[in-house]
C-alpha atoms as a PDB file:
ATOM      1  CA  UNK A   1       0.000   0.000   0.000  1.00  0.00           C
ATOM      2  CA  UNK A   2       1.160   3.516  -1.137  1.00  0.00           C
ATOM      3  CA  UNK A   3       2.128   6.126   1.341  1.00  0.00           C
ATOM      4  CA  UNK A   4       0.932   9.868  -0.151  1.00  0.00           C
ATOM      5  CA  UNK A   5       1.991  13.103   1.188  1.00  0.00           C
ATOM      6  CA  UNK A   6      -0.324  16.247   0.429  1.00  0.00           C
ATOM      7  CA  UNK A   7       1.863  19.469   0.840  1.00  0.00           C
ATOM      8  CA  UNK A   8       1.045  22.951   0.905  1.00  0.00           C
ATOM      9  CA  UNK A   9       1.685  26.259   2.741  1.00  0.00           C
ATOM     10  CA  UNK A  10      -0.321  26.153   5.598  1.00  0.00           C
ATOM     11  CA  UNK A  11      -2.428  22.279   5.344  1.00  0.00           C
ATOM     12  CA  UNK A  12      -5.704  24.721   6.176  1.00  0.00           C
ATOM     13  CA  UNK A  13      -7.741  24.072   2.430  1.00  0.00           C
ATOM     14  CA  UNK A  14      -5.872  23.107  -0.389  1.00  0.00           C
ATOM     15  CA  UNK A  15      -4.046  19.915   1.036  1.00  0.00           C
ATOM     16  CA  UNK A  16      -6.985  19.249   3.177  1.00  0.00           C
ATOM     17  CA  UNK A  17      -9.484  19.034   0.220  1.00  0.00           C
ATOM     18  CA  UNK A  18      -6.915  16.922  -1.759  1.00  0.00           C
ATOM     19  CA  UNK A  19      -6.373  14.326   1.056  1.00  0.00           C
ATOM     20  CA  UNK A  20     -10.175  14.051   1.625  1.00  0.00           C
ATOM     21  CA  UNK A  21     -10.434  13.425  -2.095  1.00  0.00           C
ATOM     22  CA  UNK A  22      -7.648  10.976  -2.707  1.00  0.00           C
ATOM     23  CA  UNK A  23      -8.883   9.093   0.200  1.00  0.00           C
ATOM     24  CA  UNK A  24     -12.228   9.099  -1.290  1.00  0.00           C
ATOM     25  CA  UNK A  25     -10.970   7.914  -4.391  1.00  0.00           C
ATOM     26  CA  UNK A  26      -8.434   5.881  -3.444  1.00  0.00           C
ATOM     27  CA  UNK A  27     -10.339   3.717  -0.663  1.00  0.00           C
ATOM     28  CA  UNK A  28      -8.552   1.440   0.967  1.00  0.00           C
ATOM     29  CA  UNK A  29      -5.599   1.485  -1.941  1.00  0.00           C
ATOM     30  CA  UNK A  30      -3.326   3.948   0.073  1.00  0.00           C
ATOM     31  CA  UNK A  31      -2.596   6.058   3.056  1.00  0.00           C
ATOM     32  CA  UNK A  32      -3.616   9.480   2.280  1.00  0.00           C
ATOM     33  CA  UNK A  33      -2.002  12.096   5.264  1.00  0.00           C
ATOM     34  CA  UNK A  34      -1.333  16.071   4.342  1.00  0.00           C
ATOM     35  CA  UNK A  35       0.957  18.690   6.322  1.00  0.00           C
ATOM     36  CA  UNK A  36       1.926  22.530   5.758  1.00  0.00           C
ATOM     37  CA  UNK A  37       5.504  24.224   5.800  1.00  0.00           C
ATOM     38  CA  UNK A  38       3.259  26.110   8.614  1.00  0.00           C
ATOM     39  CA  UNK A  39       0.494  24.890  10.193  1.00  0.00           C
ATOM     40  CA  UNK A  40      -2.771  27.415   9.890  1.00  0.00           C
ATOM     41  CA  UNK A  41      -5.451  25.703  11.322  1.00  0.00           C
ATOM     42  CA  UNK A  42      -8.474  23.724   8.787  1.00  0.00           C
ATOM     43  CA  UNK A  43     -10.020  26.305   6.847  1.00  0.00           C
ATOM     44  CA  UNK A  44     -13.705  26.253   8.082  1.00  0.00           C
ATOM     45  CA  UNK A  45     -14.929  27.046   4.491  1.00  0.00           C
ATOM     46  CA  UNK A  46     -12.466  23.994   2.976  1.00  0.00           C
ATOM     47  CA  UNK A  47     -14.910  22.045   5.539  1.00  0.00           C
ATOM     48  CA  UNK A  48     -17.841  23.483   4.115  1.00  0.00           C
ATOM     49  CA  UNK A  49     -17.343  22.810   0.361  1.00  0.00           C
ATOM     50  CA  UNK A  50     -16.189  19.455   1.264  1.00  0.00           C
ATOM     51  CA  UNK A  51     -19.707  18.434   3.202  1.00  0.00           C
ATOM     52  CA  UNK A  52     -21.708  20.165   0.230  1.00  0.00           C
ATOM     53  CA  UNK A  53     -20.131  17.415  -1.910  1.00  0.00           C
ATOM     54  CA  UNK A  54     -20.616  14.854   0.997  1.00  0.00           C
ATOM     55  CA  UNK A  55     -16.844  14.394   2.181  1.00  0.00           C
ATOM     56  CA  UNK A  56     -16.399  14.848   5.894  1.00  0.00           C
ATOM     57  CA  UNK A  57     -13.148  16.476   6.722  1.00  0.00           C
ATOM     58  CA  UNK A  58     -14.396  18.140   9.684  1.00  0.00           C
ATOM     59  CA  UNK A  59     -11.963  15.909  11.581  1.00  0.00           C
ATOM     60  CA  UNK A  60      -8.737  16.712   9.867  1.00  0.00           C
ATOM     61  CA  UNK A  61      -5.833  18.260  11.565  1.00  0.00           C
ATOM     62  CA  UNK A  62      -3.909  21.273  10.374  1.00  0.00           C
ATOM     63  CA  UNK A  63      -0.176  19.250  10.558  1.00  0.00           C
ATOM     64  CA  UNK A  64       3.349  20.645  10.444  1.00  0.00           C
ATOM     65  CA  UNK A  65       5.278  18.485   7.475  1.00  0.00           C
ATOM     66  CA  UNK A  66       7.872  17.540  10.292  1.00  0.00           C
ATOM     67  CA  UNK A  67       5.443  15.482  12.000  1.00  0.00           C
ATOM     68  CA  UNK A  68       5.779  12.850   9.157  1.00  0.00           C
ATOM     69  CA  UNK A  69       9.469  12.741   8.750  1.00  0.00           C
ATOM     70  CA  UNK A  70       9.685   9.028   9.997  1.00  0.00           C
ATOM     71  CA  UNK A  71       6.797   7.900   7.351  1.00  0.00           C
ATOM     72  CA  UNK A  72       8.203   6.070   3.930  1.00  0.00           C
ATOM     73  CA  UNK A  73       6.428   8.329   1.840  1.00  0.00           C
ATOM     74  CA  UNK A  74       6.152   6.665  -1.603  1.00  0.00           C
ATOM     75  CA  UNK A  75       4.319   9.807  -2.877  1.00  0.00           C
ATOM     76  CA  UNK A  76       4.642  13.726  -2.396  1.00  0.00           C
ATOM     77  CA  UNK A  77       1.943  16.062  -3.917  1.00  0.00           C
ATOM     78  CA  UNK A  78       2.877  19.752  -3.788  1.00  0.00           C
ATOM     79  CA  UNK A  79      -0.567  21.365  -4.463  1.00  0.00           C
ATOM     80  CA  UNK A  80       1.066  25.378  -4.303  1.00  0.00           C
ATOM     81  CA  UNK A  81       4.718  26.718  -5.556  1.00  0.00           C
ATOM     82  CA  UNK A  82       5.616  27.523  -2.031  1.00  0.00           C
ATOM     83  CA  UNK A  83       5.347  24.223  -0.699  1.00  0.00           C
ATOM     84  CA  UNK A  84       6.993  22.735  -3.978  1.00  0.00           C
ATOM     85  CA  UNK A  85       9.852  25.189  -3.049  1.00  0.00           C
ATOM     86  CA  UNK A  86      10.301  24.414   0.219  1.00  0.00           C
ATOM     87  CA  UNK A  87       9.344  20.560   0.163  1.00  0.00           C
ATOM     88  CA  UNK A  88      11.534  18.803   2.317  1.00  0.00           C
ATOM     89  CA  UNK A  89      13.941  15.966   1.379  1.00  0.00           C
ATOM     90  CA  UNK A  90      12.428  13.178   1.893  1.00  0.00           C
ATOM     91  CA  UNK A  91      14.764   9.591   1.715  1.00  0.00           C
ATOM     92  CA  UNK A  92      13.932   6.499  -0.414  1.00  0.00           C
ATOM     93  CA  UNK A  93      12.314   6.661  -3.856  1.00  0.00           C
ATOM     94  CA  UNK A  94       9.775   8.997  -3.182  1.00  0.00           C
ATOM     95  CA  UNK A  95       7.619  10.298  -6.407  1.00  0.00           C
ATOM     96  CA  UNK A  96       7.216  14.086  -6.458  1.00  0.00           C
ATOM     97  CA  UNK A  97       4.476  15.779  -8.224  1.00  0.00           C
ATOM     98  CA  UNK A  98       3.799  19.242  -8.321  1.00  0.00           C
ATOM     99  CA  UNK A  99       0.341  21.170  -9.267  1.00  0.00           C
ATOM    100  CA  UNK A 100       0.163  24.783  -8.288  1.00  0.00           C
ATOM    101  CA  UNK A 101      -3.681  25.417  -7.401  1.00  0.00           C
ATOM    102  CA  UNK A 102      -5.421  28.556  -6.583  1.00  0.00           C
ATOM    103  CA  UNK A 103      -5.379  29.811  -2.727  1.00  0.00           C
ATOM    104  CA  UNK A 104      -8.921  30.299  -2.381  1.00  0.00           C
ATOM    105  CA  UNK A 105      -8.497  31.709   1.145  1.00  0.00           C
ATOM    106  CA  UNK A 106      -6.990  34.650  -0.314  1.00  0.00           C
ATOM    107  CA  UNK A 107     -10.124  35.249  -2.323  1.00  0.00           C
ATOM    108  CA  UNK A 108     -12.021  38.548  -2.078  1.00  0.00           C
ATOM    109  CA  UNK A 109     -15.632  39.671  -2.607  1.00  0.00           C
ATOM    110  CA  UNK A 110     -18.578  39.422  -1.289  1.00  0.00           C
ATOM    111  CA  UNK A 111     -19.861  36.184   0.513  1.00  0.00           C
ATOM    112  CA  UNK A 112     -20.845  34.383  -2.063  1.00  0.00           C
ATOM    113  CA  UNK A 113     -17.788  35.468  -4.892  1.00  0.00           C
ATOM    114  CA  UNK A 114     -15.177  33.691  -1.552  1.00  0.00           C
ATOM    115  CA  UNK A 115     -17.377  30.480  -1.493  1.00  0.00           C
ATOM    116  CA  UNK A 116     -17.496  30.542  -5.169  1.00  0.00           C
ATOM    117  CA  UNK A 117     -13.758  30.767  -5.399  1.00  0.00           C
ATOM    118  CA  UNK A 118     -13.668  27.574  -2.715  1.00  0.00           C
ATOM    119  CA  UNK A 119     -16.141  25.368  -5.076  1.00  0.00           C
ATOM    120  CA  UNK A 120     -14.009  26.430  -8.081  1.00  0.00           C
ATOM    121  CA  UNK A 121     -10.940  25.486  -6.822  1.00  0.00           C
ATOM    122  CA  UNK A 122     -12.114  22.141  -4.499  1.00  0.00           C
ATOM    123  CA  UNK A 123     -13.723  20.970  -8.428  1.00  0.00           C
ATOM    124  CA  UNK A 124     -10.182  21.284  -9.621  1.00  0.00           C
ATOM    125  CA  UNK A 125      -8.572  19.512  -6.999  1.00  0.00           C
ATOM    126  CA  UNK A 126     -11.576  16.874  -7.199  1.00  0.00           C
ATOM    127  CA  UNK A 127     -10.786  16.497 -10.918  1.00  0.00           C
ATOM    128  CA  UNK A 128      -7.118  16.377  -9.874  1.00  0.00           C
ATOM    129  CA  UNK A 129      -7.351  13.506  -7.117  1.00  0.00           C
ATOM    130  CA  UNK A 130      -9.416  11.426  -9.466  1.00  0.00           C
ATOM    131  CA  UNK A 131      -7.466  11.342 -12.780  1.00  0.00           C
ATOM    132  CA  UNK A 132      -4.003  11.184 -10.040  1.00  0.00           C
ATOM    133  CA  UNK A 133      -5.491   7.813  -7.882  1.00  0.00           C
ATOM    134  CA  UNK A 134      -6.658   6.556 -11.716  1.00  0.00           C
ATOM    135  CA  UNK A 135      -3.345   6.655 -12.799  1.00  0.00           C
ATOM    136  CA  UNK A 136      -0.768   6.112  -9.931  1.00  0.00           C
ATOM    137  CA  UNK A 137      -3.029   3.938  -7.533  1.00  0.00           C
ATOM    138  CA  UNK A 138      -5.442   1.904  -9.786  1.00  0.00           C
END
């Protein structure tokens, strides 16, 4: 069973909504964790996308990427250019794959223009995490 890293700046929406996707996706076929270069706390509006498309992820930790250091990743998704930059080394043969996704939490607007911004951006890390589990996990 594959171990996959999710990495981004702060692990508060965009590696959040990945791992709650490639677990969906992915089942029972992997381990799924996600950590931040920083830690900022779950984004409670990554939670609410992610329960209008009926993944729970109210449960999820905001986790700092040090915390993982003794895992055997097999996988390491950057999701943002600042985590990609300051990814860690991790030992072994450890895949890397980078996709630099919007920061919706830095959207502005009204109400309803921010949670648009988090439903754009969780569909393209939904379309992400499927077509990624299709073709690295099976």
């Amino acid at each position: 069973m594959k171990n996959i890293l999710v990495l981004c700046t702060g692990n508060s929406c965009r590696s959040q909504i990945a791992e709650g996707y490639l677990r969906y996706f992915a089942g029972s076929k992997a381990n799924i964790y996600s950590a931040g270069i920083e830690t900022h706390g779950v984004n409670p509006k990554a939670i609410q996308v992610m329960a209008d498309d009926g993944i729970d992820i109210s449960a999820h930790t905001s986790n700092h990427v040090d915390e993982y250091l003794h895992i055997p990743f097999d996988v390491v998704i950057t999701v943002c250019d600042n985590a990609n930059e300051a990814c860690p080394y991790f030992p072994g043969k450890v895949q890397r794959f980078h996709y630099n996704f919007p920061d919706p939490a830095k959207a502005t607007g009204t109400p309803e223009e921010v949670m648009n911004e988090f439903n754009r951006v969780r569909d393209m890390i939904k379309a992400y995490a499927a077509d990624f589990v299709k073709q690295h996990i099976g």
